[in-house]
PDB file of N, CA and C in Angstrom:
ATOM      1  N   UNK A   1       5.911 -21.067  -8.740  1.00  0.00           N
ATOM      2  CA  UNK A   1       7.037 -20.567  -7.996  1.00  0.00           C
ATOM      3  C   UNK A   1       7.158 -21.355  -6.702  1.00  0.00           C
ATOM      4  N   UNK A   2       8.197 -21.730  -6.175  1.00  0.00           N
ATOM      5  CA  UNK A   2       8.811 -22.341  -5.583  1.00  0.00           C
ATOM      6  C   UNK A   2       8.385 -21.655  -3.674  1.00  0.00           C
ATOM      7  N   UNK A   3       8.179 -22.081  -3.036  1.00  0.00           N
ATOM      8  CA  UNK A   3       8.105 -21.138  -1.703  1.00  0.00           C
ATOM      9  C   UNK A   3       9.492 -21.661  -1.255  1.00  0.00           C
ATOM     10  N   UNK A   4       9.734 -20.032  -0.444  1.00  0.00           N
ATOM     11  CA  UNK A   4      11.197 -20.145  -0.357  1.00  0.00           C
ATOM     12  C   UNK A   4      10.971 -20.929   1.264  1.00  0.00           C
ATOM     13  N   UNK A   5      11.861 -21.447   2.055  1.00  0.00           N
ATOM     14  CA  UNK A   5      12.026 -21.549   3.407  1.00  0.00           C
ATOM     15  C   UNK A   5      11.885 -20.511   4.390  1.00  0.00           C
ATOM     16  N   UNK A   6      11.104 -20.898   5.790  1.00  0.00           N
ATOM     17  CA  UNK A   6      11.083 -19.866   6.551  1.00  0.00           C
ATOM     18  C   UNK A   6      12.963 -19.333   7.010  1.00  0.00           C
ATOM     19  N   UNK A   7      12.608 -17.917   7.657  1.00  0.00           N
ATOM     20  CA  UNK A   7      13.677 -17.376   8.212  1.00  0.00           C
ATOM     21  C   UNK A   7      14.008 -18.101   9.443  1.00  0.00           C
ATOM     22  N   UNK A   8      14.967 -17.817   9.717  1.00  0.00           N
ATOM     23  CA  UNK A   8      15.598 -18.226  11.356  1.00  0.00           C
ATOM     24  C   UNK A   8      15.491 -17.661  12.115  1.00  0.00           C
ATOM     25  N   UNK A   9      15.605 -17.397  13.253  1.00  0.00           N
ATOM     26  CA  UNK A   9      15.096 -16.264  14.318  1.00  0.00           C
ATOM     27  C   UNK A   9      16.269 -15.351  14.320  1.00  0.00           C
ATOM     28  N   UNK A  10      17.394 -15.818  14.221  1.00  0.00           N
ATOM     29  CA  UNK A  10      18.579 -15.169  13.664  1.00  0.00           C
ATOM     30  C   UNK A  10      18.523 -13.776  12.870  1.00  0.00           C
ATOM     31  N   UNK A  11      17.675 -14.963  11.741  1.00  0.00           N
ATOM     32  CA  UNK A  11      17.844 -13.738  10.274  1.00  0.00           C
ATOM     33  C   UNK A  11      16.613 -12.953  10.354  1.00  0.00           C
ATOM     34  N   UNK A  12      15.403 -13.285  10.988  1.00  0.00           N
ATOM     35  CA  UNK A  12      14.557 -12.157  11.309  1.00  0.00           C
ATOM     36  C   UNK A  12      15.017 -10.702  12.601  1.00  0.00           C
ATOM     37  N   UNK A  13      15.778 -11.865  13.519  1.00  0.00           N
ATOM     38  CA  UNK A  13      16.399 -10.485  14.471  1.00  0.00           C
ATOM     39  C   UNK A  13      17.242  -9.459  13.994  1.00  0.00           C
ATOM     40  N   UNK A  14      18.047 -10.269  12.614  1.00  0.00           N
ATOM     41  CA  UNK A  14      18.961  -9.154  11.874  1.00  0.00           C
ATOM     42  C   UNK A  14      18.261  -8.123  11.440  1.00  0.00           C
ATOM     43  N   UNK A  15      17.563  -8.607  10.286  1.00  0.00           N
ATOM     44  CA  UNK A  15      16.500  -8.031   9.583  1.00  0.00           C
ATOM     45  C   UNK A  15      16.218  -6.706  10.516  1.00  0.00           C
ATOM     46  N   UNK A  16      15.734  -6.957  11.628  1.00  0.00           N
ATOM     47  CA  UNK A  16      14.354  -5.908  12.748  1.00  0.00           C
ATOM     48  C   UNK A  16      15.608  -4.607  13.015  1.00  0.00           C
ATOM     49  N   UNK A  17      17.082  -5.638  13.335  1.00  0.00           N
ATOM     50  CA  UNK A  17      17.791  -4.727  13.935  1.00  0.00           C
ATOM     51  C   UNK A  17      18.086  -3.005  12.909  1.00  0.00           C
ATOM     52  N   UNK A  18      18.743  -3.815  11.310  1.00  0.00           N
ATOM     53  CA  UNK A  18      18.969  -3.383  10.631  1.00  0.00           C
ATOM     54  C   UNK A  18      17.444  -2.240  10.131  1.00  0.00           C
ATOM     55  N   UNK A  19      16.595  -2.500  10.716  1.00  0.00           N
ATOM     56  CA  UNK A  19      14.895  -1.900   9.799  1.00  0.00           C
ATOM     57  C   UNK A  19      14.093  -1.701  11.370  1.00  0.00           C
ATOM     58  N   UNK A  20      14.444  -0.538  12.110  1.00  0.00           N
ATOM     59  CA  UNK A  20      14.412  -0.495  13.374  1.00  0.00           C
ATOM     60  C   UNK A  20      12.294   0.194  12.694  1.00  0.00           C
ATOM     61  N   UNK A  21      12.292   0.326  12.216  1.00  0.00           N
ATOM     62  CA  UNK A  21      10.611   0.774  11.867  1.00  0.00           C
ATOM     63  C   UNK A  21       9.892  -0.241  11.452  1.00  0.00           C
ATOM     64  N   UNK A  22      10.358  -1.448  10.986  1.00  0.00           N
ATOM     65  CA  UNK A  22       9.377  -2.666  11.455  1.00  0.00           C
ATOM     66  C   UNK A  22       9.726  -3.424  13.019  1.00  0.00           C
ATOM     67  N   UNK A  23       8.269  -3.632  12.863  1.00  0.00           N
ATOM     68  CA  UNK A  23       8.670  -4.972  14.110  1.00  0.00           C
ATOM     69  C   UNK A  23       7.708  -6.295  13.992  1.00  0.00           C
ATOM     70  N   UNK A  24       7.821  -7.077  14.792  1.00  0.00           N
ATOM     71  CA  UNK A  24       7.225  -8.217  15.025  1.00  0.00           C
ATOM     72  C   UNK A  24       6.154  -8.141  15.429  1.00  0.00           C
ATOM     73  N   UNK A  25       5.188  -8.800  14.742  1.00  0.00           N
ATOM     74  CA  UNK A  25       4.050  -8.839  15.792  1.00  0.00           C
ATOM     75  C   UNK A  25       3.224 -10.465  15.240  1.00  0.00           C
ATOM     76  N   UNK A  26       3.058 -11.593  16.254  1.00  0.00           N
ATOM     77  CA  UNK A  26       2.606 -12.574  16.004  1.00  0.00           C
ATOM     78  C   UNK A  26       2.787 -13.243  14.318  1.00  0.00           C
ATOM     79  N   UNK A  27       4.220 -13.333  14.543  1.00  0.00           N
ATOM     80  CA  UNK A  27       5.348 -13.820  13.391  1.00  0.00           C
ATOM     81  C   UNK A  27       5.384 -13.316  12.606  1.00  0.00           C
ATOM     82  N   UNK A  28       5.012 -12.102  12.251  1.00  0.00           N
ATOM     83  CA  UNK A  28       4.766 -11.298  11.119  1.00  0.00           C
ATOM     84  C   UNK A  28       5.690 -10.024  11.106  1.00  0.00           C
ATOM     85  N   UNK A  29       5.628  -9.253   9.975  1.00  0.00           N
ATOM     86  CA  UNK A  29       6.497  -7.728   9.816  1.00  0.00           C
ATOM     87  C   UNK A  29       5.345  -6.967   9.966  1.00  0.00           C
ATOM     88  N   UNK A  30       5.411  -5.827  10.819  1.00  0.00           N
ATOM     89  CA  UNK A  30       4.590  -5.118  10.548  1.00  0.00           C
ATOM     90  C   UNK A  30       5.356  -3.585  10.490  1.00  0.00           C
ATOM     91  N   UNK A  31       4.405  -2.465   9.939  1.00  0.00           N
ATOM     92  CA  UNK A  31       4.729  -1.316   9.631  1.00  0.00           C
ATOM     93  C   UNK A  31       3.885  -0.499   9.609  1.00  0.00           C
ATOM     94  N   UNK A  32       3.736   0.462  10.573  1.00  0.00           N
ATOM     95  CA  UNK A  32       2.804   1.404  10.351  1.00  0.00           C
ATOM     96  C   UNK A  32       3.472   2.828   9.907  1.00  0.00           C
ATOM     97  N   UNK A  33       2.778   3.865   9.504  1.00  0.00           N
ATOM     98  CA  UNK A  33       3.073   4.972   8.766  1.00  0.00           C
ATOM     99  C   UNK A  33       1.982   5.815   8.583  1.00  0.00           C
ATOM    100  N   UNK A  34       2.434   6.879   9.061  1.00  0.00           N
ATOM    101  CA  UNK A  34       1.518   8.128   9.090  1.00  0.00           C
ATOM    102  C   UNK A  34       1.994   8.969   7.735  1.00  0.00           C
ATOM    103  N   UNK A  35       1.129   9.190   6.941  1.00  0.00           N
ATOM    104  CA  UNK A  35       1.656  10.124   5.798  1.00  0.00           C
ATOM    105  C   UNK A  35       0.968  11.477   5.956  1.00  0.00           C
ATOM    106  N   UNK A  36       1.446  12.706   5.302  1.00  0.00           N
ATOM    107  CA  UNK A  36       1.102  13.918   5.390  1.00  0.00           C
ATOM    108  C   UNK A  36      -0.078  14.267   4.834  1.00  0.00           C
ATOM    109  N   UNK A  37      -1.246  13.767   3.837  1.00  0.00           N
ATOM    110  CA  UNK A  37      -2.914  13.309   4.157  1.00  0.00           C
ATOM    111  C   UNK A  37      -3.279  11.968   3.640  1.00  0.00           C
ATOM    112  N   UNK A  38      -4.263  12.213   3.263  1.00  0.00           N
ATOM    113  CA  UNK A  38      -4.815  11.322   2.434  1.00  0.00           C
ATOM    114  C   UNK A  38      -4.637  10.451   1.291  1.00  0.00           C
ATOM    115  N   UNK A  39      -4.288  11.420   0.376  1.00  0.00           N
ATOM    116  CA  UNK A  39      -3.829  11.411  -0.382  1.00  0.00           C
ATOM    117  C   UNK A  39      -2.551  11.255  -0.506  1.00  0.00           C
ATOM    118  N   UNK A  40      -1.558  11.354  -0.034  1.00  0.00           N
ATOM    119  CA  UNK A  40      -0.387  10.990   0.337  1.00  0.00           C
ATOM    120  C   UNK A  40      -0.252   9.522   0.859  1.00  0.00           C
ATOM    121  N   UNK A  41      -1.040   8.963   1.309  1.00  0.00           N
ATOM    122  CA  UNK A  41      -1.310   7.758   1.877  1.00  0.00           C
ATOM    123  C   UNK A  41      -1.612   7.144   0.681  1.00  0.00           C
ATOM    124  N   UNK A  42      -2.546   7.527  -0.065  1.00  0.00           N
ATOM    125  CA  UNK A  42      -3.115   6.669  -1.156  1.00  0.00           C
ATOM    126  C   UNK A  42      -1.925   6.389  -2.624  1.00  0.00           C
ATOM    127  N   UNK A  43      -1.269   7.604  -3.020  1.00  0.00           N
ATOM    128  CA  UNK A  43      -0.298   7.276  -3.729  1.00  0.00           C
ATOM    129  C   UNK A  43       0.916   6.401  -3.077  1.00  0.00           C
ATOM    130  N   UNK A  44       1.553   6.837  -1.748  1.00  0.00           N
ATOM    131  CA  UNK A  44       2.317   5.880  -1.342  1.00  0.00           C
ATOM    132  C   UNK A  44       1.767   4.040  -1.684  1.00  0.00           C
ATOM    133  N   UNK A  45       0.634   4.120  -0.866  1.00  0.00           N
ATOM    134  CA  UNK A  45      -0.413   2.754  -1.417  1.00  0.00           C
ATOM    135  C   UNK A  45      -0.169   2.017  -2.609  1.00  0.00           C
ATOM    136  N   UNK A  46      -0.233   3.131  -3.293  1.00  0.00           N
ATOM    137  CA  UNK A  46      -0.093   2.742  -5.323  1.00  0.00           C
ATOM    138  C   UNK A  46       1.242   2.105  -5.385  1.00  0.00           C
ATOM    139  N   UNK A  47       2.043   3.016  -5.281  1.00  0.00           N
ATOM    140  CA  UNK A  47       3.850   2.723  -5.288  1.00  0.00           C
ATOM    141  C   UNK A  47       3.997   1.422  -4.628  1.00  0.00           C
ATOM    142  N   UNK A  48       3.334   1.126  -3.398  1.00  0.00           N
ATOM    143  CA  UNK A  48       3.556  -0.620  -2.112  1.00  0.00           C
ATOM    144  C   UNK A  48       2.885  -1.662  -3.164  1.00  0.00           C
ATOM    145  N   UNK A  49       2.046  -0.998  -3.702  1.00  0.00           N
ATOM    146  CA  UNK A  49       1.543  -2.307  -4.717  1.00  0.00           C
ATOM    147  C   UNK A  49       1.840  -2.479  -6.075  1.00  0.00           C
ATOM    148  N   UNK A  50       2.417  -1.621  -7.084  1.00  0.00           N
ATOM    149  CA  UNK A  50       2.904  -1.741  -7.668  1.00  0.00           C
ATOM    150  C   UNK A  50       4.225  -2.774  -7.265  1.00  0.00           C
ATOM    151  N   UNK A  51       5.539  -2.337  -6.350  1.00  0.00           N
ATOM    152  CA  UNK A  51       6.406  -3.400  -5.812  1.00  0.00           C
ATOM    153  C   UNK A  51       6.034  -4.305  -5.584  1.00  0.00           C
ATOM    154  N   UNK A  52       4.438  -4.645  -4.658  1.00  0.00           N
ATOM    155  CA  UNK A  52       3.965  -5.804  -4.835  1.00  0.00           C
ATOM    156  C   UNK A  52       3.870  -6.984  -5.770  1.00  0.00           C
ATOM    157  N   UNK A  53       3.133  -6.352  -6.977  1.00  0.00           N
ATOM    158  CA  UNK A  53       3.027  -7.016  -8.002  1.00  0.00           C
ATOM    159  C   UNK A  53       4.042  -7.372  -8.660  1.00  0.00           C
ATOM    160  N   UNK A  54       5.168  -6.068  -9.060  1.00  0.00           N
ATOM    161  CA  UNK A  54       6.395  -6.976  -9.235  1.00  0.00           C
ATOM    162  C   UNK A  54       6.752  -7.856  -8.702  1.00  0.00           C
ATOM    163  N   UNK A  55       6.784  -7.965  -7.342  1.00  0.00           N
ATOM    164  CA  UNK A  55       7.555  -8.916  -6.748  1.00  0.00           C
ATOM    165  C   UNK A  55       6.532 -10.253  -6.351  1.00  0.00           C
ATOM    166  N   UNK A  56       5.679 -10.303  -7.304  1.00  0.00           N
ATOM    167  CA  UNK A  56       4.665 -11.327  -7.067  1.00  0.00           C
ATOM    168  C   UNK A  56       4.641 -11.679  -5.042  1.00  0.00           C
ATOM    169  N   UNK A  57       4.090 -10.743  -4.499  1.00  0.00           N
ATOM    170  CA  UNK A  57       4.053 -11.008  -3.253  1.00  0.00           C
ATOM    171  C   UNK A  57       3.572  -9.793  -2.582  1.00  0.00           C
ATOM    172  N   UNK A  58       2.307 -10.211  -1.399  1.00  0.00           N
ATOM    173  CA  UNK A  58       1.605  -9.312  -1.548  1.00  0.00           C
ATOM    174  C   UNK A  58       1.407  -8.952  -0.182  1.00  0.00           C
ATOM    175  N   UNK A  59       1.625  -7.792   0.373  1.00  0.00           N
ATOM    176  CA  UNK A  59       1.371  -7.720   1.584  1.00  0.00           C
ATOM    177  C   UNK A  59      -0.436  -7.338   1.901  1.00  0.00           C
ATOM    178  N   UNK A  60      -0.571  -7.526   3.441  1.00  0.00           N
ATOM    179  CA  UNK A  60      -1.565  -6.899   3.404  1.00  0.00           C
ATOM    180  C   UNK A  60      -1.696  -5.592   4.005  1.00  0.00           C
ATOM    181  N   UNK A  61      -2.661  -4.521   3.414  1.00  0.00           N
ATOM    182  CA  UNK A  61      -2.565  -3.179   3.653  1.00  0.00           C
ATOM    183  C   UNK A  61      -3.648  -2.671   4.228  1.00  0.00           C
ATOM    184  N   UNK A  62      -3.723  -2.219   4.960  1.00  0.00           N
ATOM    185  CA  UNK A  62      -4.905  -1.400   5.860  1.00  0.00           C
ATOM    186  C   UNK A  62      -4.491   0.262   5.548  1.00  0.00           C
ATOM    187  N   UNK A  63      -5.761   1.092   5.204  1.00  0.00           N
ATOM    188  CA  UNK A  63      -5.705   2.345   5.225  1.00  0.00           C
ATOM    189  C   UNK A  63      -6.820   2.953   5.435  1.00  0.00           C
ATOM    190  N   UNK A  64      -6.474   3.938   5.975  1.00  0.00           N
ATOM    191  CA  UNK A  64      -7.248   5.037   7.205  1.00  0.00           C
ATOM    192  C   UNK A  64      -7.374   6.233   7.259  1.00  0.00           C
ATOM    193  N   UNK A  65      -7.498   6.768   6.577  1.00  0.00           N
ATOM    194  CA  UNK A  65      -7.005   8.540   6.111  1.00  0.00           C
ATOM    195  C   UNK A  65      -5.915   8.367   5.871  1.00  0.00           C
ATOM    196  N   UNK A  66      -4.696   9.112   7.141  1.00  0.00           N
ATOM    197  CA  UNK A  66      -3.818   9.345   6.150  1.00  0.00           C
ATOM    198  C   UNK A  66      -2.945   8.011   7.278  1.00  0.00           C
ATOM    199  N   UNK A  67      -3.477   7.282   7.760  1.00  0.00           N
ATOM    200  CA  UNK A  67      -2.359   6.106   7.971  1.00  0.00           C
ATOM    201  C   UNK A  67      -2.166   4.676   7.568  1.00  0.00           C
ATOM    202  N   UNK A  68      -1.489   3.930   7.525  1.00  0.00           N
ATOM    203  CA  UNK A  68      -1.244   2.861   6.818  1.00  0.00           C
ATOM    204  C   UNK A  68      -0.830   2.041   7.672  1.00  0.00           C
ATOM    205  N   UNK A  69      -0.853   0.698   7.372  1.00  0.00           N
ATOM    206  CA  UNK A  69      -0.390  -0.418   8.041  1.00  0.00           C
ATOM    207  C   UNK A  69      -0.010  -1.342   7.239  1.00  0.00           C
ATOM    208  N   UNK A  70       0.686  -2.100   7.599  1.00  0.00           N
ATOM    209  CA  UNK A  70       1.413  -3.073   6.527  1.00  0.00           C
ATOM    210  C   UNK A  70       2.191  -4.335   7.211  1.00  0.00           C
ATOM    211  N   UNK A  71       1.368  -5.279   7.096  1.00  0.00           N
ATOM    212  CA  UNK A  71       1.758  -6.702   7.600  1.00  0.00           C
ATOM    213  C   UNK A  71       1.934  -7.654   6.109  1.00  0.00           C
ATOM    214  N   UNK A  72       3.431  -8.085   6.223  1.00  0.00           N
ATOM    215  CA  UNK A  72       4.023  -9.239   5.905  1.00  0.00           C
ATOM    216  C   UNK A  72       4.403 -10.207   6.248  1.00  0.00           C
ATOM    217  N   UNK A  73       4.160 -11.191   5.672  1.00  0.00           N
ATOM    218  CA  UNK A  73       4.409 -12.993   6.257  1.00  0.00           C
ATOM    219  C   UNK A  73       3.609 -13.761   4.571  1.00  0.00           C
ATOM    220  N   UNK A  74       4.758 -14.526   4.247  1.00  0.00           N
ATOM    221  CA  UNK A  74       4.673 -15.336   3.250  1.00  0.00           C
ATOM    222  C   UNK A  74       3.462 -16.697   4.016  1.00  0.00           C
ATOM    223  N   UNK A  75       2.325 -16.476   3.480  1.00  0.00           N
ATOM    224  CA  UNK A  75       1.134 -17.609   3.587  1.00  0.00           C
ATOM    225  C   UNK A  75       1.660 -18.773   3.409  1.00  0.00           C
ATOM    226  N   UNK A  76       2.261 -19.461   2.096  1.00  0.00           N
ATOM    227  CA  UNK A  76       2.692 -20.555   1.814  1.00  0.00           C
ATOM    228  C   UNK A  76       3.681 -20.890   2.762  1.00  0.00           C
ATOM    229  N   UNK A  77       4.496 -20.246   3.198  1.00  0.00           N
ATOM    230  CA  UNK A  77       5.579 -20.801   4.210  1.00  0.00           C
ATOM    231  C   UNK A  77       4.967 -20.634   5.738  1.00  0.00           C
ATOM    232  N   UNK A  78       3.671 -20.154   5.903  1.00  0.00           N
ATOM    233  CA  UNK A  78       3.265 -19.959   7.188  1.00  0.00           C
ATOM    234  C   UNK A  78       4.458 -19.077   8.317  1.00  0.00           C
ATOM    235  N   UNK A  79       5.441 -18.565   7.454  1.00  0.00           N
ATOM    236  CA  UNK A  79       5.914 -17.549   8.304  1.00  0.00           C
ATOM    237  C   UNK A  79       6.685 -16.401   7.497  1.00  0.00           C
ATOM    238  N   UNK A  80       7.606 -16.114   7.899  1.00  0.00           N
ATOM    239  CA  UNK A  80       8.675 -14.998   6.887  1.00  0.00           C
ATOM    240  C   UNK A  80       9.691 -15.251   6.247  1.00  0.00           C
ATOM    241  N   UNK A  81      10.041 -15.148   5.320  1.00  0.00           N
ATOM    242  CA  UNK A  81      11.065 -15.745   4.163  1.00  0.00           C
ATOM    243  C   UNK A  81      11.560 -14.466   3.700  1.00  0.00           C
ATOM    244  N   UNK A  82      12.477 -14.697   2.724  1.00  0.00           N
ATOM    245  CA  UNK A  82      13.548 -13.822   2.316  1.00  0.00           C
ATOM    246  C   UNK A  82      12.465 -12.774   1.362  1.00  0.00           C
ATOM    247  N   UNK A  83      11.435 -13.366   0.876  1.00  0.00           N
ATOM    248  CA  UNK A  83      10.198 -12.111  -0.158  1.00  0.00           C
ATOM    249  C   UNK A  83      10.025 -11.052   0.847  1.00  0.00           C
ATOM    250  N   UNK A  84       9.691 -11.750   2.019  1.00  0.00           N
ATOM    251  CA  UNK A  84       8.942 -10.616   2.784  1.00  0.00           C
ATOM    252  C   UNK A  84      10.267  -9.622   3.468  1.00  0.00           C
ATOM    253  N   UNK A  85      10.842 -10.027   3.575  1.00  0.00           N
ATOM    254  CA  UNK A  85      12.060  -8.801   3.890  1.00  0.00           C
ATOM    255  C   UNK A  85      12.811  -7.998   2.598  1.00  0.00           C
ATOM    256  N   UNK A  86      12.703  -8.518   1.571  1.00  0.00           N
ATOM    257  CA  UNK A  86      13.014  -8.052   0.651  1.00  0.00           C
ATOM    258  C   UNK A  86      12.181  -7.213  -0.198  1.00  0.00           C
ATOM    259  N   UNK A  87      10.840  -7.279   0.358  1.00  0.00           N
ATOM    260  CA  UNK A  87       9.984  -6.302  -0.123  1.00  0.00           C
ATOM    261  C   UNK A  87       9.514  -5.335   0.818  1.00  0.00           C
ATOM    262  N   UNK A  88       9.649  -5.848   2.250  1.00  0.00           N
ATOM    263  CA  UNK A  88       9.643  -4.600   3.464  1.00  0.00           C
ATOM    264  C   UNK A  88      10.653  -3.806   2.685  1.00  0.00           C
ATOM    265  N   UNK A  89      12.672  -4.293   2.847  1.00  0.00           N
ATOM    266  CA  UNK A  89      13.848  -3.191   2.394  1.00  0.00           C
ATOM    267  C   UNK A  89      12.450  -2.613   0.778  1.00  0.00           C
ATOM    268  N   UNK A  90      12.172  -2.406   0.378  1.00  0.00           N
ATOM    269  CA  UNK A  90      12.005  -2.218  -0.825  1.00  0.00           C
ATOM    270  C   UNK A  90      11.206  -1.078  -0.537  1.00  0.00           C
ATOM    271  N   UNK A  91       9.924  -1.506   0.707  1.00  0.00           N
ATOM    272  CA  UNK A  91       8.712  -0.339   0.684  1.00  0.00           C
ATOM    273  C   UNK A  91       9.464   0.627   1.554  1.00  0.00           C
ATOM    274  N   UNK A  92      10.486   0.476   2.513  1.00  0.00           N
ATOM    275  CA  UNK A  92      10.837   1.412   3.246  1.00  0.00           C
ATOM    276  C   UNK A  92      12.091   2.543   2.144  1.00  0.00           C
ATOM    277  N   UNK A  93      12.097   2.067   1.081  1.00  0.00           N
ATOM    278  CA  UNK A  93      12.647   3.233  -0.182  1.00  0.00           C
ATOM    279  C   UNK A  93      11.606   4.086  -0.301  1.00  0.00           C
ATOM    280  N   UNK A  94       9.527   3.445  -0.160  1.00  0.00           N
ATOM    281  CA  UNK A  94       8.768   4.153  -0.969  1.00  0.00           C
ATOM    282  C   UNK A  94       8.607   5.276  -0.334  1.00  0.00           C
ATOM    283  N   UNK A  95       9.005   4.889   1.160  1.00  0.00           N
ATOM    284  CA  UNK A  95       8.939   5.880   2.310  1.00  0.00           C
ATOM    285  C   UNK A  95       9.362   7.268   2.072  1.00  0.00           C
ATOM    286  N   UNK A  96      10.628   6.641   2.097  1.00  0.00           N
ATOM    287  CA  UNK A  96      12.005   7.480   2.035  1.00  0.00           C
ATOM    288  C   UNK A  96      11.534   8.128   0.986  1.00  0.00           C
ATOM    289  N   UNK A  97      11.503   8.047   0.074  1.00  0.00           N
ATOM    290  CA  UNK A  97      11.303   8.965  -1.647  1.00  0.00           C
ATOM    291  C   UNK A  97       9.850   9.789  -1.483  1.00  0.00           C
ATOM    292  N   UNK A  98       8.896   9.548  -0.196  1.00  0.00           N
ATOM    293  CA  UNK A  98       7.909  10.195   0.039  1.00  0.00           C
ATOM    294  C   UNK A  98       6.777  10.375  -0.441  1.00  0.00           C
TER     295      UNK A  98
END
């Protein structure tokens, strides 16, 4: 697979504006999330990686009881590309659906 091109500062500021629950942090997406326990954390988990795997692209996930963290940035492009926003819009559905 092809690595796509990094974003523009443009299309990452769109991105942040439009997805006011990520933000930037040292070129990256990040996302944190408190779920209602543990277990709630851990199935959400399941659901972020399942999309993962579909979408051949993998964020990395930190979990803590019941909180989560979630940093994206495409490795091969050494910054953020259209995967990683397109699979942030994607996990912030897993949110939403709870």
């Amino acid at each position: 697979m092809a690595v796509p091109p990094k974003l523009s500062d443009a299309d990452v500021d769109a991105f942040l504006k439009d997805h006011p629950e990520w933000a930037l942090e040292e070129g990256k997406l990040l996302r944190k999330y408190v779920a209602s326990s543990d277990r709630a954390a851990l199935r959400l988990i399941r659901r972020i990686g399942d999309l993962a795997v579909g979408a051949q692209h993998h964020p990395d996930l930190y979990w803590v009881y019941n909180r989560i963290r979630i940093v994206l940035w495409t490795h091969d492009a050494g910054g953020l590309t259209r995967h990683d926003t397109h699979l942030a819009a994607a996990i912030e559905d897993v949110f939403e659906d709870g």
